[in-house]
C-alpha atoms as a PDB file:
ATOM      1  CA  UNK A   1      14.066  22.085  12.458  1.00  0.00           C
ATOM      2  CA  UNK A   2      14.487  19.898   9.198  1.00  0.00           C
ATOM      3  CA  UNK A   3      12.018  17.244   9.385  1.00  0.00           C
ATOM      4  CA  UNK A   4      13.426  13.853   9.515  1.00  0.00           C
ATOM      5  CA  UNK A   5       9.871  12.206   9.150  1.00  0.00           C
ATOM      6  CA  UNK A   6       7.125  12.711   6.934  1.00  0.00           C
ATOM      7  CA  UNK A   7       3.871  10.987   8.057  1.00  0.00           C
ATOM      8  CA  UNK A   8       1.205  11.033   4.762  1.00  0.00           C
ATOM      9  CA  UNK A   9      -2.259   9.893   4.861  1.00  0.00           C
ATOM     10  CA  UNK A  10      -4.645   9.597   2.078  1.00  0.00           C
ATOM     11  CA  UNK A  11      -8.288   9.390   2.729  1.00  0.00           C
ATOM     12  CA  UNK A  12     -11.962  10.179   1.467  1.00  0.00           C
ATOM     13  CA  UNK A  13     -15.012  10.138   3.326  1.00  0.00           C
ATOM     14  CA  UNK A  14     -13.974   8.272   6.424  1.00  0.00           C
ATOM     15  CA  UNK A  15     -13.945  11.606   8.650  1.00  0.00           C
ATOM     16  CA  UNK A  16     -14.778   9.151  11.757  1.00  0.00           C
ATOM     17  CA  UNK A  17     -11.904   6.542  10.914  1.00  0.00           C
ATOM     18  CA  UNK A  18      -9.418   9.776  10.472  1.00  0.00           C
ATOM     19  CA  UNK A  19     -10.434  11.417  13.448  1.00  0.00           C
ATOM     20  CA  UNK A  20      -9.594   8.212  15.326  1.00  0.00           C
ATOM     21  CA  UNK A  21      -6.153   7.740  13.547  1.00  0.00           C
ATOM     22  CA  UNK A  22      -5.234  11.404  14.286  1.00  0.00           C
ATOM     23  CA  UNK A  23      -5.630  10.738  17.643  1.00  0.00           C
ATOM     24  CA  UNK A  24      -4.173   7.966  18.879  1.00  0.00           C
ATOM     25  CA  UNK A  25      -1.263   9.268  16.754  1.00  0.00           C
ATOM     26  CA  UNK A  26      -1.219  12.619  17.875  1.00  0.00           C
ATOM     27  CA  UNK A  27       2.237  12.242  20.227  1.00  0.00           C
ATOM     28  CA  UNK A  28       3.980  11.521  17.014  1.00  0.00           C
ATOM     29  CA  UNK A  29       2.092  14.715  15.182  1.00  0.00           C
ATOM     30  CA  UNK A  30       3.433  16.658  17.953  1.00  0.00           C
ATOM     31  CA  UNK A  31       7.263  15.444  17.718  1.00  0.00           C
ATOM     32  CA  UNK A  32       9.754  18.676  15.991  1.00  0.00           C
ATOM     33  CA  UNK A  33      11.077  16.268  13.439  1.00  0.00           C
ATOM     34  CA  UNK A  34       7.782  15.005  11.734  1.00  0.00           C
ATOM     35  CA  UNK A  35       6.052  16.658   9.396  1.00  0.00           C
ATOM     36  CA  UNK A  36       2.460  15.546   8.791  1.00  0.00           C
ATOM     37  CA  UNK A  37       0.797  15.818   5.097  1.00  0.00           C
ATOM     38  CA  UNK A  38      -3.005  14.307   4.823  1.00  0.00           C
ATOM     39  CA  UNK A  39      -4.626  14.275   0.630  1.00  0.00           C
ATOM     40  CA  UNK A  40      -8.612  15.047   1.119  1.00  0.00           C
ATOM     41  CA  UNK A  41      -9.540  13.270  -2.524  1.00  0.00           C
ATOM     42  CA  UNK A  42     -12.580  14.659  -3.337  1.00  0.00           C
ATOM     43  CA  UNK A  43     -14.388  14.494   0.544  1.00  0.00           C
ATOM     44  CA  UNK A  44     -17.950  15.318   1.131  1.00  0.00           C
ATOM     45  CA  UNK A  45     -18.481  14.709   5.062  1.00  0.00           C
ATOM     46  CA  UNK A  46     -16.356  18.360   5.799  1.00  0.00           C
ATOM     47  CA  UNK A  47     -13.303  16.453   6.323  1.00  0.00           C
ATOM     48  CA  UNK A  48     -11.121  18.874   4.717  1.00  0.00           C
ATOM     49  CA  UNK A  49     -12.751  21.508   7.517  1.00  0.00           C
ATOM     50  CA  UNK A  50     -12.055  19.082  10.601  1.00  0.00           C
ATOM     51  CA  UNK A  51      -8.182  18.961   9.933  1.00  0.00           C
ATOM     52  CA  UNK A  52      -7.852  22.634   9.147  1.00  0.00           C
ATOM     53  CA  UNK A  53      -9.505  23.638  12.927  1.00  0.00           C
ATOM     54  CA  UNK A  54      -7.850  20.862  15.160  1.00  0.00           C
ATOM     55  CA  UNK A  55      -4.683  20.363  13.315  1.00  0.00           C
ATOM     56  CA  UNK A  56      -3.288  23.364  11.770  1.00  0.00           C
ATOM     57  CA  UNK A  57      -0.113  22.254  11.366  1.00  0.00           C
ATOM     58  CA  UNK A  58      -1.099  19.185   9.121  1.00  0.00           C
ATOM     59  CA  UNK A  59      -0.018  20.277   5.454  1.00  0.00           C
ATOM     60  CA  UNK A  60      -3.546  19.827   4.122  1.00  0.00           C
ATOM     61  CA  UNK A  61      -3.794  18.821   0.298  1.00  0.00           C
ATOM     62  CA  UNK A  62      -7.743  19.031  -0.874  1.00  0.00           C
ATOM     63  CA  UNK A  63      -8.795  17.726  -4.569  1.00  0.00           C
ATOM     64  CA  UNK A  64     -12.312  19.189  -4.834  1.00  0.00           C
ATOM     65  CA  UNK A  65     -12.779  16.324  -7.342  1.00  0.00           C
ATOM     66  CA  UNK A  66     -11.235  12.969  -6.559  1.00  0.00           C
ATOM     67  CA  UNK A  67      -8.131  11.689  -8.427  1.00  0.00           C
ATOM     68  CA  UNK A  68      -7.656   8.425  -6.661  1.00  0.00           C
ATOM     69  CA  UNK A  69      -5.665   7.076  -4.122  1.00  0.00           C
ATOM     70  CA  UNK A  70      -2.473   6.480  -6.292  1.00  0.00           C
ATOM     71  CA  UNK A  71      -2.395   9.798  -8.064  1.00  0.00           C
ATOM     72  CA  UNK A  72      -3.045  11.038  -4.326  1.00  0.00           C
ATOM     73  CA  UNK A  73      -0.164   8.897  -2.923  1.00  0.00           C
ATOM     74  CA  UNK A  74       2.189  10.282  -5.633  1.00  0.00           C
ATOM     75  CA  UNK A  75       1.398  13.923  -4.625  1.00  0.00           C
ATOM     76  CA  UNK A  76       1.913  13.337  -1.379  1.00  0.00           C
ATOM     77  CA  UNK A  77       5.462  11.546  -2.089  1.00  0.00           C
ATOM     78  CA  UNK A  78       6.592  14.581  -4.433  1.00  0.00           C
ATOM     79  CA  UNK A  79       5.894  16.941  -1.467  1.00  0.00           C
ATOM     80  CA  UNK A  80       7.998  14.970   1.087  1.00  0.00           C
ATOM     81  CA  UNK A  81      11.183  16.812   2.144  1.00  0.00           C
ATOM     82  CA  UNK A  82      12.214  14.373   4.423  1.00  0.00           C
ATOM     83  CA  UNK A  83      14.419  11.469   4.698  1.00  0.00           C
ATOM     84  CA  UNK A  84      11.916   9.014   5.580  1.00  0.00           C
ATOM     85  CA  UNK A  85       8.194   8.627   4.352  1.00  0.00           C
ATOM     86  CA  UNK A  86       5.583   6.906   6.568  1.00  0.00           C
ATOM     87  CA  UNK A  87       2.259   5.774   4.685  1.00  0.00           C
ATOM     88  CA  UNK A  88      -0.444   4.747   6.426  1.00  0.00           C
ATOM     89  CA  UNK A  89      -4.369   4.358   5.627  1.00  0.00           C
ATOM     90  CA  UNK A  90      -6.529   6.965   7.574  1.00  0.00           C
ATOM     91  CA  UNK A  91      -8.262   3.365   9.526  1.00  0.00           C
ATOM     92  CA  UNK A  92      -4.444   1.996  10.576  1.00  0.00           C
ATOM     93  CA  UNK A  93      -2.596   3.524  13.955  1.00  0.00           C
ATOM     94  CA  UNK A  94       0.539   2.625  15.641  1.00  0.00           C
ATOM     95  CA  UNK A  95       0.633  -0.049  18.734  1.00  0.00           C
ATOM     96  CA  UNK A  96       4.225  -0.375  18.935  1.00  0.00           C
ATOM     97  CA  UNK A  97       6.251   2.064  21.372  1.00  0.00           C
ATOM     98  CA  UNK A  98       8.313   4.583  19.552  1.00  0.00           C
ATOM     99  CA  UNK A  99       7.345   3.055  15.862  1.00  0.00           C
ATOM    100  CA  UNK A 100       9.787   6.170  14.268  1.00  0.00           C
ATOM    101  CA  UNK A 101      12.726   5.252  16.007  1.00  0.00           C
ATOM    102  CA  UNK A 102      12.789   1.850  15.318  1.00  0.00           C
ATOM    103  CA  UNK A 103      12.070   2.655  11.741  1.00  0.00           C
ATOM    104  CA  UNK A 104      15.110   5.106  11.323  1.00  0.00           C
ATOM    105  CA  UNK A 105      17.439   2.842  13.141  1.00  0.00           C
ATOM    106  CA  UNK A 106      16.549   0.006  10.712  1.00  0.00           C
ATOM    107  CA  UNK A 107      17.239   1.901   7.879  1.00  0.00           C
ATOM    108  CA  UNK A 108      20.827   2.663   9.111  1.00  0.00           C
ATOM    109  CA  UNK A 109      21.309  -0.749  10.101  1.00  0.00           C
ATOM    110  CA  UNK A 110      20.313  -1.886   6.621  1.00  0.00           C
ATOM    111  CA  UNK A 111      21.877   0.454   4.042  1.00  0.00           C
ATOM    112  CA  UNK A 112      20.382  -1.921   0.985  1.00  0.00           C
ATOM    113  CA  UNK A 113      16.570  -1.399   2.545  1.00  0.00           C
ATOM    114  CA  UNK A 114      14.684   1.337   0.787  1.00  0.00           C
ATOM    115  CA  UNK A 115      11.070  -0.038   2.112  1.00  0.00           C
ATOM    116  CA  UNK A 116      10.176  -1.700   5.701  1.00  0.00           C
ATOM    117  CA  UNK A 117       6.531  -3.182   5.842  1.00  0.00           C
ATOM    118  CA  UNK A 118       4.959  -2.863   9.186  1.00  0.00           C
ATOM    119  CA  UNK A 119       3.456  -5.812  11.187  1.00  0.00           C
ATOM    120  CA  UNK A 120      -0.179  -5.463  11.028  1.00  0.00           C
ATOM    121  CA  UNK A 121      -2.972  -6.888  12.774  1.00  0.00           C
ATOM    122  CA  UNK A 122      -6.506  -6.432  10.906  1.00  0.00           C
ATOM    123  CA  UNK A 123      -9.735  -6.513  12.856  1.00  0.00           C
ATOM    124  CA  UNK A 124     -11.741  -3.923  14.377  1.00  0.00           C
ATOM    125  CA  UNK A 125     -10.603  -4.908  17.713  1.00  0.00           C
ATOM    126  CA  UNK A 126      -7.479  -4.727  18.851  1.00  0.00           C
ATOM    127  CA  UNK A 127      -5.205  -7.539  19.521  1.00  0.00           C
ATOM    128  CA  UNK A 128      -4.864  -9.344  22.828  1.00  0.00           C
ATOM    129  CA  UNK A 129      -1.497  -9.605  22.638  1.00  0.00           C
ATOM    130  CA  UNK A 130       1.368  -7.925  20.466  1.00  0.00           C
ATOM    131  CA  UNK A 131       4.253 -10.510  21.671  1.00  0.00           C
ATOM    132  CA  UNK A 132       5.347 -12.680  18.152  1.00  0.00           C
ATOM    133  CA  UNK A 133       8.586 -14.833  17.309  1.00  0.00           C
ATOM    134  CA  UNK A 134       8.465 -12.859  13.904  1.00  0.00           C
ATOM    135  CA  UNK A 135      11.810 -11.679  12.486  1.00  0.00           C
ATOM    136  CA  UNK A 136      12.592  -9.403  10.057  1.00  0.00           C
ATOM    137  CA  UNK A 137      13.208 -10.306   7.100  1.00  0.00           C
ATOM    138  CA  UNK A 138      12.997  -9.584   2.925  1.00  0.00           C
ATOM    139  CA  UNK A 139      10.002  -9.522   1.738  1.00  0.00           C
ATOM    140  CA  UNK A 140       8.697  -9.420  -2.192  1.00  0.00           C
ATOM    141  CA  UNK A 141       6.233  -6.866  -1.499  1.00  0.00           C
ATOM    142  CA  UNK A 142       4.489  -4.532   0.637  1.00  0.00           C
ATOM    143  CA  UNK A 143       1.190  -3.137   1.904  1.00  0.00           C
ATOM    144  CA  UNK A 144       0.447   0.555   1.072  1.00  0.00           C
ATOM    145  CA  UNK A 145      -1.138   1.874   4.012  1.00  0.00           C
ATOM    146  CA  UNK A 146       1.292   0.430   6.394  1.00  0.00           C
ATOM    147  CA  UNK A 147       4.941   0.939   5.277  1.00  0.00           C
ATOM    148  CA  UNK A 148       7.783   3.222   5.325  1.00  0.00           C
ATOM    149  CA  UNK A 149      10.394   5.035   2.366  1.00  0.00           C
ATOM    150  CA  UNK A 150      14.013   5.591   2.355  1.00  0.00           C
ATOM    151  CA  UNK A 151      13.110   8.831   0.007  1.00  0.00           C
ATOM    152  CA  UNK A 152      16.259   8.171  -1.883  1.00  0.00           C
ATOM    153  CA  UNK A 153      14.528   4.857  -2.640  1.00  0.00           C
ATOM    154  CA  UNK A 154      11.400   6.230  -4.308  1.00  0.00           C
ATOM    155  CA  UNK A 155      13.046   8.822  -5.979  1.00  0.00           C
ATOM    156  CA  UNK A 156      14.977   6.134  -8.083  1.00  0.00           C
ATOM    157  CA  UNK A 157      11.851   4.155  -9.369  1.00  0.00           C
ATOM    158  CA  UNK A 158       8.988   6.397 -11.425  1.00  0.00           C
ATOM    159  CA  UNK A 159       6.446   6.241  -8.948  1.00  0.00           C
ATOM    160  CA  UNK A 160       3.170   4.884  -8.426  1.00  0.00           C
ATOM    161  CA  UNK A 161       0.784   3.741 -11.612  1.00  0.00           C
ATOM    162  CA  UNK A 162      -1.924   6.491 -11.073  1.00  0.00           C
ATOM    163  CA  UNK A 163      -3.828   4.854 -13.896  1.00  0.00           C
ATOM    164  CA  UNK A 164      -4.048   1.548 -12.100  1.00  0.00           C
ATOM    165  CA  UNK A 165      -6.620   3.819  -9.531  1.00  0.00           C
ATOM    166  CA  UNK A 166      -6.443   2.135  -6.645  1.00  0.00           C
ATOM    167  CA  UNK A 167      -4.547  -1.256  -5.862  1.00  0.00           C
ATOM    168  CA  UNK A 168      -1.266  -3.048  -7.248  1.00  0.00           C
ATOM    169  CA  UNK A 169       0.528   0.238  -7.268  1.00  0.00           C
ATOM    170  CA  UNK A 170       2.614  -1.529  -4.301  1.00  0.00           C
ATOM    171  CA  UNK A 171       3.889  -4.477  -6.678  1.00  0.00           C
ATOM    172  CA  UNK A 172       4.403  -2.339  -9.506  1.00  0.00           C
ATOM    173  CA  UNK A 173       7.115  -0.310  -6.895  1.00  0.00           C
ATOM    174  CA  UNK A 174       8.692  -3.775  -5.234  1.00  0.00           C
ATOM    175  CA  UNK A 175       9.084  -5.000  -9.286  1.00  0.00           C
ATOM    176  CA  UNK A 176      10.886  -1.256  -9.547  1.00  0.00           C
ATOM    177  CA  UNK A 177      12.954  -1.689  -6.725  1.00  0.00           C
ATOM    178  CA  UNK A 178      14.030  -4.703  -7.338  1.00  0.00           C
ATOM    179  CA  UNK A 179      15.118  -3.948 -10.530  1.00  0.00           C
ATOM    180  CA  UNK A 180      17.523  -1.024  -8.984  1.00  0.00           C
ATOM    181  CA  UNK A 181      18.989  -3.673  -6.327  1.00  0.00           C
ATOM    182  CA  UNK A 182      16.565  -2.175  -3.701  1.00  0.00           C
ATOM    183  CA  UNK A 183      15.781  -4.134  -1.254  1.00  0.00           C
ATOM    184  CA  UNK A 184      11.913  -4.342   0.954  1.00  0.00           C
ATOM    185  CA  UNK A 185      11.805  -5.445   4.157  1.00  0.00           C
ATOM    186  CA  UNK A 186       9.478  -6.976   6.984  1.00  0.00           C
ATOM    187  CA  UNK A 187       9.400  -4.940  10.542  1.00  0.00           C
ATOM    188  CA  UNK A 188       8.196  -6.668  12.761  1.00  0.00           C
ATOM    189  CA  UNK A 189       8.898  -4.841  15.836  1.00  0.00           C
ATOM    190  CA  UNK A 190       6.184  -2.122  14.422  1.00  0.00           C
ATOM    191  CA  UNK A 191       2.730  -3.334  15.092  1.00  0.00           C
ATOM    192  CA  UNK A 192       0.026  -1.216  13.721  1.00  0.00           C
ATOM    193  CA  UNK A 193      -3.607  -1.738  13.949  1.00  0.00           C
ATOM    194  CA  UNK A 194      -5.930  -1.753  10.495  1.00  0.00           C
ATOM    195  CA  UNK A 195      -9.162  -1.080  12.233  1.00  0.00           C
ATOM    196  CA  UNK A 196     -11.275  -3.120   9.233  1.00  0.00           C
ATOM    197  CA  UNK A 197     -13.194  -6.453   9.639  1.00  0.00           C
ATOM    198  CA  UNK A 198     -12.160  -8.433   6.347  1.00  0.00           C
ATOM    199  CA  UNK A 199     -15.283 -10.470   6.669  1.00  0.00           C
ATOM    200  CA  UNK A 200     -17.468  -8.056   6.331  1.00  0.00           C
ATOM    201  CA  UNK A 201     -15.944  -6.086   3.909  1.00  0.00           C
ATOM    202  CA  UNK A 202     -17.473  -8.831   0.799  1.00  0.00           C
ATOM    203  CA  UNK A 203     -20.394  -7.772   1.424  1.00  0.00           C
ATOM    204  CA  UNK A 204     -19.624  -3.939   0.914  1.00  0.00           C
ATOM    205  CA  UNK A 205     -20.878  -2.381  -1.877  1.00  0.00           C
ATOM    206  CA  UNK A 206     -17.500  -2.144  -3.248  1.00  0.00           C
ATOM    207  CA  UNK A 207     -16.584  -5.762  -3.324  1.00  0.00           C
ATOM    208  CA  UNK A 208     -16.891  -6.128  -6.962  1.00  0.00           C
ATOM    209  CA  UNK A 209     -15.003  -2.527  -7.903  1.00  0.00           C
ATOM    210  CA  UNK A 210     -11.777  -3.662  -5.718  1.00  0.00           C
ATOM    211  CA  UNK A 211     -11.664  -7.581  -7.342  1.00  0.00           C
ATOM    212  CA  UNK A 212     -12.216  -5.792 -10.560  1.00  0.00           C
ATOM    213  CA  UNK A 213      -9.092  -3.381 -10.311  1.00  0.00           C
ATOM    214  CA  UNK A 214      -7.061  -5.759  -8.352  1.00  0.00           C
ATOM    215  CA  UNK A 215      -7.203  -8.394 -11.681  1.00  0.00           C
ATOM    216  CA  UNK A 216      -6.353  -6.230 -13.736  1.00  0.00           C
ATOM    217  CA  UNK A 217      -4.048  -4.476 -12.028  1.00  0.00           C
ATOM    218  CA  UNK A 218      -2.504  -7.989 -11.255  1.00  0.00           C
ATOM    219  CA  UNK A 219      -2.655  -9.107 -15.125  1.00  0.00           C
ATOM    220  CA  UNK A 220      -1.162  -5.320 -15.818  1.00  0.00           C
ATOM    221  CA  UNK A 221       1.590  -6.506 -14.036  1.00  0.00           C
ATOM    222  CA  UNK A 222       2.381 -10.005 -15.226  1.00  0.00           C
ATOM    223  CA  UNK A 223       2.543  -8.132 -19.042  1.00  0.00           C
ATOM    224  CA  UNK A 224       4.878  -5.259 -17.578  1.00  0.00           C
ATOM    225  CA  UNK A 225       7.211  -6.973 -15.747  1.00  0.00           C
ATOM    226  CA  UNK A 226       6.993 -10.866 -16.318  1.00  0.00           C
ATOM    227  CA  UNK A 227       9.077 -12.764 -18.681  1.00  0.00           C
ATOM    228  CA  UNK A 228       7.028 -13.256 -21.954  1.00  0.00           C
ATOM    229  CA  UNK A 229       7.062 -17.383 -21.690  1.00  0.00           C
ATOM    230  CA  UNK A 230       5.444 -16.862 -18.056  1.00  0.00           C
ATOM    231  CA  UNK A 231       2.540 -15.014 -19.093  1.00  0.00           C
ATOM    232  CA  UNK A 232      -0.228 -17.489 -20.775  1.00  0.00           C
ATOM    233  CA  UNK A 233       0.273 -19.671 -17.646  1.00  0.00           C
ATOM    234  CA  UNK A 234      -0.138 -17.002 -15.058  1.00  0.00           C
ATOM    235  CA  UNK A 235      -3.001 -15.553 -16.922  1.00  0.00           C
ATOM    236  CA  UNK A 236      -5.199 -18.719 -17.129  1.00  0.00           C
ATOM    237  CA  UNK A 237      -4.090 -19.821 -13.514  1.00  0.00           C
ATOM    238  CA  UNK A 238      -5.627 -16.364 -12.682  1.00  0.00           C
ATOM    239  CA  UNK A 239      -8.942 -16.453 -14.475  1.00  0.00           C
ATOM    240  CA  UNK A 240      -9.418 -20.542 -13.242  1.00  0.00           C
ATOM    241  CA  UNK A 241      -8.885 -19.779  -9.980  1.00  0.00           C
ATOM    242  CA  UNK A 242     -11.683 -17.121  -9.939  1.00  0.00           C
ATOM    243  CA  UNK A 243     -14.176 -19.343 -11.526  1.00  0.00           C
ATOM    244  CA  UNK A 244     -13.339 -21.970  -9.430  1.00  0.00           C
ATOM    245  CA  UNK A 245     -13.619 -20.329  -6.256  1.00  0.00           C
ATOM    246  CA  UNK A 246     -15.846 -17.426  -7.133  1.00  0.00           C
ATOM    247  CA  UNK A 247     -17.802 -17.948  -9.963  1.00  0.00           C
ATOM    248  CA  UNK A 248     -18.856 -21.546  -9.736  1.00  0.00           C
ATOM    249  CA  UNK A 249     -19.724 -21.051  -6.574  1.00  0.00           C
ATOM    250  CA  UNK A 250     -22.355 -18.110  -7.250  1.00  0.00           C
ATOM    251  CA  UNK A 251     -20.769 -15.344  -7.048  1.00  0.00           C
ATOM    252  CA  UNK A 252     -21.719 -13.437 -10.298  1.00  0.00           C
ATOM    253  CA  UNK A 253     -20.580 -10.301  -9.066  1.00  0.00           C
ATOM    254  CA  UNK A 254     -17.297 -11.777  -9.291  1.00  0.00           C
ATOM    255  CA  UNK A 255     -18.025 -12.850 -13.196  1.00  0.00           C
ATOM    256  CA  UNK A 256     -18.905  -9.509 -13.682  1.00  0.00           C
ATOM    257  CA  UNK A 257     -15.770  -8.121 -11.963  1.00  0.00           C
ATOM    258  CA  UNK A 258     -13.469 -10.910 -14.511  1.00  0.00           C
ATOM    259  CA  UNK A 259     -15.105  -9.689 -17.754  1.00  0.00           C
ATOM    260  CA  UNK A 260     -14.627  -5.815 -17.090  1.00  0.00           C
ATOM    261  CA  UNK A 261     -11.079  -6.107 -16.323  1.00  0.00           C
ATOM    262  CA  UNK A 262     -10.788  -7.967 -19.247  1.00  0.00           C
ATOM    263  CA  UNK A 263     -11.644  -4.850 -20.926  1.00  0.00           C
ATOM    264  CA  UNK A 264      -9.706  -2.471 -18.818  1.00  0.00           C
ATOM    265  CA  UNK A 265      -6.501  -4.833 -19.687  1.00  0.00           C
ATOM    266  CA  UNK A 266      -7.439  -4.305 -23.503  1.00  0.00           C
ATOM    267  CA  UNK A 267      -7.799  -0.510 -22.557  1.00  0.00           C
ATOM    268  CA  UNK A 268      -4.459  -0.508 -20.787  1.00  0.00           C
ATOM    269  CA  UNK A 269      -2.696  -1.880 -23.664  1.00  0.00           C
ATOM    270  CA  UNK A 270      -0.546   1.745 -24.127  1.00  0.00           C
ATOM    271  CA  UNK A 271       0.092   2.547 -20.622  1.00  0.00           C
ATOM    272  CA  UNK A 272       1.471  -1.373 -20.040  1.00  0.00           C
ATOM    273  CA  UNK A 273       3.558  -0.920 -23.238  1.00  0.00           C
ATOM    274  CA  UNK A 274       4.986   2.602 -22.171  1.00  0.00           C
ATOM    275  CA  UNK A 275       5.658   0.912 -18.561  1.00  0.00           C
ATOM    276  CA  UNK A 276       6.853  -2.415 -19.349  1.00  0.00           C
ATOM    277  CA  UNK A 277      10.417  -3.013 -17.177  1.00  0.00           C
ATOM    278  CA  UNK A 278      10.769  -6.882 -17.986  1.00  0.00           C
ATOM    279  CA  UNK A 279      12.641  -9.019 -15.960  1.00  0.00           C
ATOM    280  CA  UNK A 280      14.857 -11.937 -17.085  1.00  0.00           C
ATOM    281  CA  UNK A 281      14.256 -15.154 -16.836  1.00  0.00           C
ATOM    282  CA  UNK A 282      17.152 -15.052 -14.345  1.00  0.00           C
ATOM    283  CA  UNK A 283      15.970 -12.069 -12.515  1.00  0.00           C
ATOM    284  CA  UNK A 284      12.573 -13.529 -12.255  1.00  0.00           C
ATOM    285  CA  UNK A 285      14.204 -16.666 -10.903  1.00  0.00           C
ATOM    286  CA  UNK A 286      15.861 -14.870  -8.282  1.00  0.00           C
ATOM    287  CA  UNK A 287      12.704 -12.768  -6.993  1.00  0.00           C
ATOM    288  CA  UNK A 288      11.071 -15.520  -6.651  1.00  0.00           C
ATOM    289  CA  UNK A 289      12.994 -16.916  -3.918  1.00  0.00           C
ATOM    290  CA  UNK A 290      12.244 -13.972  -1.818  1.00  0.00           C
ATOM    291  CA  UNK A 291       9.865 -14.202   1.089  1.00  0.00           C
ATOM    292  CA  UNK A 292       6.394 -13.740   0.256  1.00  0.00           C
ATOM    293  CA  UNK A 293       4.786 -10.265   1.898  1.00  0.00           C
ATOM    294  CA  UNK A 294       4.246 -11.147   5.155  1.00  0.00           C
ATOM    295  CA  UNK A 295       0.361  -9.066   5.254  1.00  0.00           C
ATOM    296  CA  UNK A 296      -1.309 -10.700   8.158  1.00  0.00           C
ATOM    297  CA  UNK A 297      -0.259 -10.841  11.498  1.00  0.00           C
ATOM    298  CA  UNK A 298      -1.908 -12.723  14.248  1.00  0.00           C
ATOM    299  CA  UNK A 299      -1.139 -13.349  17.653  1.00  0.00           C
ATOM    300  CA  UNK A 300       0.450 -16.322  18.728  1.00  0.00           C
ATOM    301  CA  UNK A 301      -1.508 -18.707  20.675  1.00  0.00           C
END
């Protein structure tokens, strides 16, 4: 049976936050029109073992060296047969009943939608209550780990920016579709659960790595795909901002994190040139009036 679904998961080193995923979304696994495809990048904690003796069927993609998680998310795309692409993070499962049915019936509903975003709820608990007044609606953007593709959709932008590493590669796709009339949109009625504590996770030892990729994947951006008068604005707004509510306030790590993507940006400078996809002033006018991603859901009091 032709697959209708493709579920893909990227992951490294988070065996225990996999196995947990795999479970609670083993039903869907199990269904005769999803096929499953998981990218070990580079894992040292035998994770590429543990799916090869519990899930055989999983298509199993192992880097012995890691490549990151866009160049991983863009293998995993180019393998998908399917009509529909499901992306989620190897700490994020399903709450909603019968998440791929509501997902394919969207789709046909809305013939201009090549994305949905999920509803998500972030903590390490899960939430009280999934009941919200949230429609859907279209949305600029979209979360990676938590989102599905029309496959005709991706296969008419050029993919994921592999050299941004990890983060922004989501914006640099919405900027793409938009560009090709393609619209994203916010599901609601598909709750998932991203099993991380956001508090905690300044304090992790990668803090200053992700605020370093995510400026200058964010100033990447804003050279690629802005109009040119918008840029020196954006740019300094960006950089104040982190000094005011970083910097000044003691974190150095974030200093730190501002002056090496300074760098990267300068070490960019090809890649942004060979990518840039401007928009006009009227284009950006018009994308701006679109929704804001709608990332965190909580539930209503």
């Amino acid at each position: 049976m032709q697959a209708t679904f493709t579920i893909i998961i990227t992951t490294k080193n988070r065996l225990e936050d996999l196995k947990f995923t795999l479970e609670q979304i083993s039903s869907l696994l199990a269904l005769p029109n999803v096929s499953t495809l998981i990218c070990d990048d580079g894992s040292t904690d035998a994770t590429s073992e543990f799916i090869q003796k519990n899930y055989p069927n999983i298509h199993l993609i192992q880097h012995q060296k890691s490549l990151g998680l866009i160049a991983s998310r863009n293998e995993l795309m180019s393998l998908v047969q399917s009509d529909y692409a499901i992306s989620i993070d190897d700490d994020l499962h399903f709450l909603s009943e019968q998440p791929l049915h509501q997902i394919e019936q969207y789709f046909q509903q809305n013939p201009k939608c090549g994305l949905v975003g999920f509803r998500i709820f972030w903590s390490k608990q899960p939430p009280l209550s999934q009941q919200t007044s949230d429609v859907s609606l279209r949305m600029k953007s979209f979360a990676g780990g938590a989102h599905a593709w029309r496959m005709s959709a991706w296969r008419a932008i050029s993919g994921y920016p592999a050299w941004f590493v990890f983060h922004g590669e989501e914006d640099f796709a919405a900027y793409e579709l938009f560009k090709k009339d393609i619209e994203i949109h916010y599901l609601p009625s598909v709750l998932v659960h991203h099993r991380v504590d956001l508090k905690a996770r300044k304090n992790n030892a990668d803090y200053a790595i992700r605020l370093r990729r995510s400026l200058r994947s964010g100033w990447s951006l804003y050279l690629m795909f802005f109009p040119m008068n918008r840029i020196p604005r954006l740019l300094a707004y960006s950089i104040w901002m982190q000094l005011k509510s970083r910097v000044f306030k003691g974190d150095y790590r974030a200093l730190k994190a501002l002056i090496l993507a300074g760098f990267d940006l300068i070490t960019f400078g090809p890649k942004i040139i060979k990518n840039a996809n401007r928009l006009s002033e009227k284009e950006y006018q018009e994308f701006e009036k679109i929704e804001n991603i709608r990332l965190y859901w909580k539930p209503e009091k």
